[in-house]
C-alpha atoms as a PDB file:
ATOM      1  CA  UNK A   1       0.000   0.000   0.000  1.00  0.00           C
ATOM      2  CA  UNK A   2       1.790   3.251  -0.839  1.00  0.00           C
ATOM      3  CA  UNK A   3       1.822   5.908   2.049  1.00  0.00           C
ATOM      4  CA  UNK A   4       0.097   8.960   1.501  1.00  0.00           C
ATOM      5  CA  UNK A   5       1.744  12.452   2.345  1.00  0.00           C
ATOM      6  CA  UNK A   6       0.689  14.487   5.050  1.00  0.00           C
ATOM      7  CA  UNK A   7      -0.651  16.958   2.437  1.00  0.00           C
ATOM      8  CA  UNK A   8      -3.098  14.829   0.940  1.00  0.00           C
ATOM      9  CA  UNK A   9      -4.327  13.340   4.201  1.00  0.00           C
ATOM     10  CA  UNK A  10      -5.289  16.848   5.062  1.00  0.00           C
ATOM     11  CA  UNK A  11      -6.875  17.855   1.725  1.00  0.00           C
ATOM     12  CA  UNK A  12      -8.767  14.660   2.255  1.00  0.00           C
ATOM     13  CA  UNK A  13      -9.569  15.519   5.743  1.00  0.00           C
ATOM     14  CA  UNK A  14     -11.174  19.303   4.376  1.00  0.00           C
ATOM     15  CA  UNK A  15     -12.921  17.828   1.763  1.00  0.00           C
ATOM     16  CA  UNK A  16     -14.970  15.286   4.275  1.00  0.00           C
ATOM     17  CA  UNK A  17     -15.221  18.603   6.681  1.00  0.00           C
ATOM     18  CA  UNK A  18     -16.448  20.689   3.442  1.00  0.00           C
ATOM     19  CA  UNK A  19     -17.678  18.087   1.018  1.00  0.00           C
ATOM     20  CA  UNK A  20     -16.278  20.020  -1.626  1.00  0.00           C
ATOM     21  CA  UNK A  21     -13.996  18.950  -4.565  1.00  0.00           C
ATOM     22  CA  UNK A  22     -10.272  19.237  -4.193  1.00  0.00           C
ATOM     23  CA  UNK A  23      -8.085  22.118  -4.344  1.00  0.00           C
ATOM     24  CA  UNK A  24      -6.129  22.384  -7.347  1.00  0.00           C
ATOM     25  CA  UNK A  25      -2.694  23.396  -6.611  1.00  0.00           C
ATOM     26  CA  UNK A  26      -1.598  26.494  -5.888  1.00  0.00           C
ATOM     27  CA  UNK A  27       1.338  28.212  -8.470  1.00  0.00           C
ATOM     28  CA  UNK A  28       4.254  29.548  -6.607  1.00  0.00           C
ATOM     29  CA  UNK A  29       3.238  32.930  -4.870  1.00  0.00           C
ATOM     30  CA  UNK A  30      -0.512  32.385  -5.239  1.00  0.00           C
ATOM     31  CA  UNK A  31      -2.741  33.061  -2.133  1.00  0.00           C
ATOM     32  CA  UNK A  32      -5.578  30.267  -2.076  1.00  0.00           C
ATOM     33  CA  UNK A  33      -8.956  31.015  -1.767  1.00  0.00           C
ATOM     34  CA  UNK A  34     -10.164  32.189   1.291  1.00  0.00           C
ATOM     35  CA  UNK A  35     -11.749  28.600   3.000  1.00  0.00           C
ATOM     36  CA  UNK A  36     -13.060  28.289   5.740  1.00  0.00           C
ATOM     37  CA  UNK A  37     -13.847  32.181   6.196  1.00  0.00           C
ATOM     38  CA  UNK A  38     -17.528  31.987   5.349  1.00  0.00           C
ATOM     39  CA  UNK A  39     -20.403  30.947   8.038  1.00  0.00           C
ATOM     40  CA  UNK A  40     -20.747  26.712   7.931  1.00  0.00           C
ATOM     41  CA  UNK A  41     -23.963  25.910   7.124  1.00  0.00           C
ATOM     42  CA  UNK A  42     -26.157  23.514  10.077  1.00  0.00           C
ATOM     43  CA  UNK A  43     -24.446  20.371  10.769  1.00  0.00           C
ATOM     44  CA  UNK A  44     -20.538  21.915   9.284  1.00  0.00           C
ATOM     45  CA  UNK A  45     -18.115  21.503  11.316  1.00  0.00           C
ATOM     46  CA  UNK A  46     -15.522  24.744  10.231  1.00  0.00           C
ATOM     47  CA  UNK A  47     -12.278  24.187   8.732  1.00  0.00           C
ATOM     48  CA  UNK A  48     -10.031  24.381  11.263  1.00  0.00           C
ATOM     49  CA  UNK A  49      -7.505  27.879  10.987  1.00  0.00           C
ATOM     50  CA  UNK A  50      -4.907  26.348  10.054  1.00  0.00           C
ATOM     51  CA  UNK A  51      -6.159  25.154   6.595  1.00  0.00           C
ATOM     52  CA  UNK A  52      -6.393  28.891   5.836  1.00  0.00           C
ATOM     53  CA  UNK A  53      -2.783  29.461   5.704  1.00  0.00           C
ATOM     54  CA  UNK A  54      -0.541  29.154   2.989  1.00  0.00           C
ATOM     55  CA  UNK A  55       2.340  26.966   3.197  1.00  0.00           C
ATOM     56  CA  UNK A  56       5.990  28.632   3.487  1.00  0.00           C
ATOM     57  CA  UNK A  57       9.037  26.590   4.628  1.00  0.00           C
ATOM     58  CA  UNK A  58      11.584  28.483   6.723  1.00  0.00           C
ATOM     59  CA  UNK A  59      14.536  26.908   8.216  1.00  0.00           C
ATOM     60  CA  UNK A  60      15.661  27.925  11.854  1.00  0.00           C
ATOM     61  CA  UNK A  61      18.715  27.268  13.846  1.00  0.00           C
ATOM     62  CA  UNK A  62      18.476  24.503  16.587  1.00  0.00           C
ATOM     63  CA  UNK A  63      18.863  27.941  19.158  1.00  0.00           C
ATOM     64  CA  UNK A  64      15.690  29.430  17.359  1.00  0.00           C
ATOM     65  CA  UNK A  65      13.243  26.336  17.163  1.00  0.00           C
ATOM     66  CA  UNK A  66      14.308  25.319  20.950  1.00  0.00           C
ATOM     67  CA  UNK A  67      13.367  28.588  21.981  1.00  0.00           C
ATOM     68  CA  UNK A  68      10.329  29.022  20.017  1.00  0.00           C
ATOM     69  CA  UNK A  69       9.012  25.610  21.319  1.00  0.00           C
ATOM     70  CA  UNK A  70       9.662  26.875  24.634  1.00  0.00           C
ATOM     71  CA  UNK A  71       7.834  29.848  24.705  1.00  0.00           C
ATOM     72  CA  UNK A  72       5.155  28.301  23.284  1.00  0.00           C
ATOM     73  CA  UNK A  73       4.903  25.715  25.817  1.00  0.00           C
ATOM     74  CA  UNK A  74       5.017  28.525  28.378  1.00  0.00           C
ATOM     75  CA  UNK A  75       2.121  30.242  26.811  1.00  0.00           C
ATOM     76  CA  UNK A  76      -0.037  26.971  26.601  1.00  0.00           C
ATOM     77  CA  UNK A  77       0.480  26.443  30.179  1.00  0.00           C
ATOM     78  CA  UNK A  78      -0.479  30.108  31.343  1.00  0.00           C
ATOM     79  CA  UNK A  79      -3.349  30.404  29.443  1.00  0.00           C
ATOM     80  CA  UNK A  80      -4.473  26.925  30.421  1.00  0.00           C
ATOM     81  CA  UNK A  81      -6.432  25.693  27.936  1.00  0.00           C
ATOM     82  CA  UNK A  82      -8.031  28.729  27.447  1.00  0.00           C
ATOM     83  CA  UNK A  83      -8.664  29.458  23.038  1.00  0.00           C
ATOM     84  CA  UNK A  84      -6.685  28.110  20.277  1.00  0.00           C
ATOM     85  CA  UNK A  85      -3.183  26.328  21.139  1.00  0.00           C
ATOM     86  CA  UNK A  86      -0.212  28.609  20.449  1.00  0.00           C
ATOM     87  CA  UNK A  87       2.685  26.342  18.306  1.00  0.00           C
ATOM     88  CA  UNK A  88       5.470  27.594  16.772  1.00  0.00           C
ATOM     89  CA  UNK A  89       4.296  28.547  13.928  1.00  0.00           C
ATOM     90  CA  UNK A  90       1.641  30.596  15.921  1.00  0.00           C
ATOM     91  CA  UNK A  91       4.739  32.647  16.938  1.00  0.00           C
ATOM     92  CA  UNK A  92       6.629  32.931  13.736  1.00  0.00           C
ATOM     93  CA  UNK A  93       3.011  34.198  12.293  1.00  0.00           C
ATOM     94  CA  UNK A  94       2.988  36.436  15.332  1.00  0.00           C
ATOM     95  CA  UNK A  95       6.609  37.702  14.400  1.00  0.00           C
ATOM     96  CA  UNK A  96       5.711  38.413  10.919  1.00  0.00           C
ATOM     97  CA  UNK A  97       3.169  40.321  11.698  1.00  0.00           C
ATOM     98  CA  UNK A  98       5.605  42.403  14.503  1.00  0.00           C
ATOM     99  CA  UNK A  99       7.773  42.907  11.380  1.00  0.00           C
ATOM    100  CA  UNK A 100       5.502  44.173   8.919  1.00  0.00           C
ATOM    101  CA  UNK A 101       3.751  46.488  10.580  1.00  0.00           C
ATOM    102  CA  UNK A 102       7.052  48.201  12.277  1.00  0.00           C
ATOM    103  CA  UNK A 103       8.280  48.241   8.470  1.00  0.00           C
ATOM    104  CA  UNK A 104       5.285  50.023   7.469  1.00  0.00           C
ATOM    105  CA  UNK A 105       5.420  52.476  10.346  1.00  0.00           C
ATOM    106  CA  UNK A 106       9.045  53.556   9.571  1.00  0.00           C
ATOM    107  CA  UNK A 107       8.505  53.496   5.849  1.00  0.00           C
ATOM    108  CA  UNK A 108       4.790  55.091   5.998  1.00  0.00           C
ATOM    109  CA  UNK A 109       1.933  54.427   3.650  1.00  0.00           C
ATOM    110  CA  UNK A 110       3.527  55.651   0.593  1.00  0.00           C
ATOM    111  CA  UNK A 111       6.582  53.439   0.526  1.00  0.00           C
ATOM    112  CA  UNK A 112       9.034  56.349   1.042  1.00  0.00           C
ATOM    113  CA  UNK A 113      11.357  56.289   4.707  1.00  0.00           C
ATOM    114  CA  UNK A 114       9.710  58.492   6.936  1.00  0.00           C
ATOM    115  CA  UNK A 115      12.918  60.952   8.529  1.00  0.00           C
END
């Protein structure tokens, strides 16, 4: 029996959630369609956030992924259950975010450095 990738497993997985066709593959740089973002009708069960996201590989040093898994173990414990689990990739998304919008505060709307 060949052994399916974790990809297709959850593809398969949305499609039972959504009972809609399959994706087709996204081209390099493409956003995919916003799922999951309108209201499930009765008896859905939403598609979990995670299946919203697009995929980007990043590679961290040992140092950075310890830590990361660290903090967000501390978080999960602190907020005890409480909402979505923070992962690491919770906190890279997080750090993105941090990133961006000090970029766009330095640089202002217009793309010009602000002195």
């Amino acid at each position: 029996m060949k052994r399916k990738r974790l990809a297709e497993l959850v593809r398969e997985e949305a499609e039972a959630l959504q009972g809609a066709p399959a994706p087709r593959e996204e081209e390099a740089g493409e956003a995919p369609p916003a799922r999951g973002l309108e209201a499930p009708s009765p008896g859905e069960r939403p598609l979990p956030p995670y299946l919203t996201y697009v995929r980007k590989e990043c590679r961290l040093r040992p140092d950075q992924l310890d830590a990361l898994t660290a903090l967000a173990r501390r978080l999960n414990r602190e907020r005890k259950g409480k909402g979505e689990r923070i992962t690491e990739n919770t906190l890279i998304r997080w750090a993105v975010d941090l990133l961006l919008k000090k970029l766009e505060l330095e640089t202002g709307s217009d793309g010009k450095e602000v002195t």
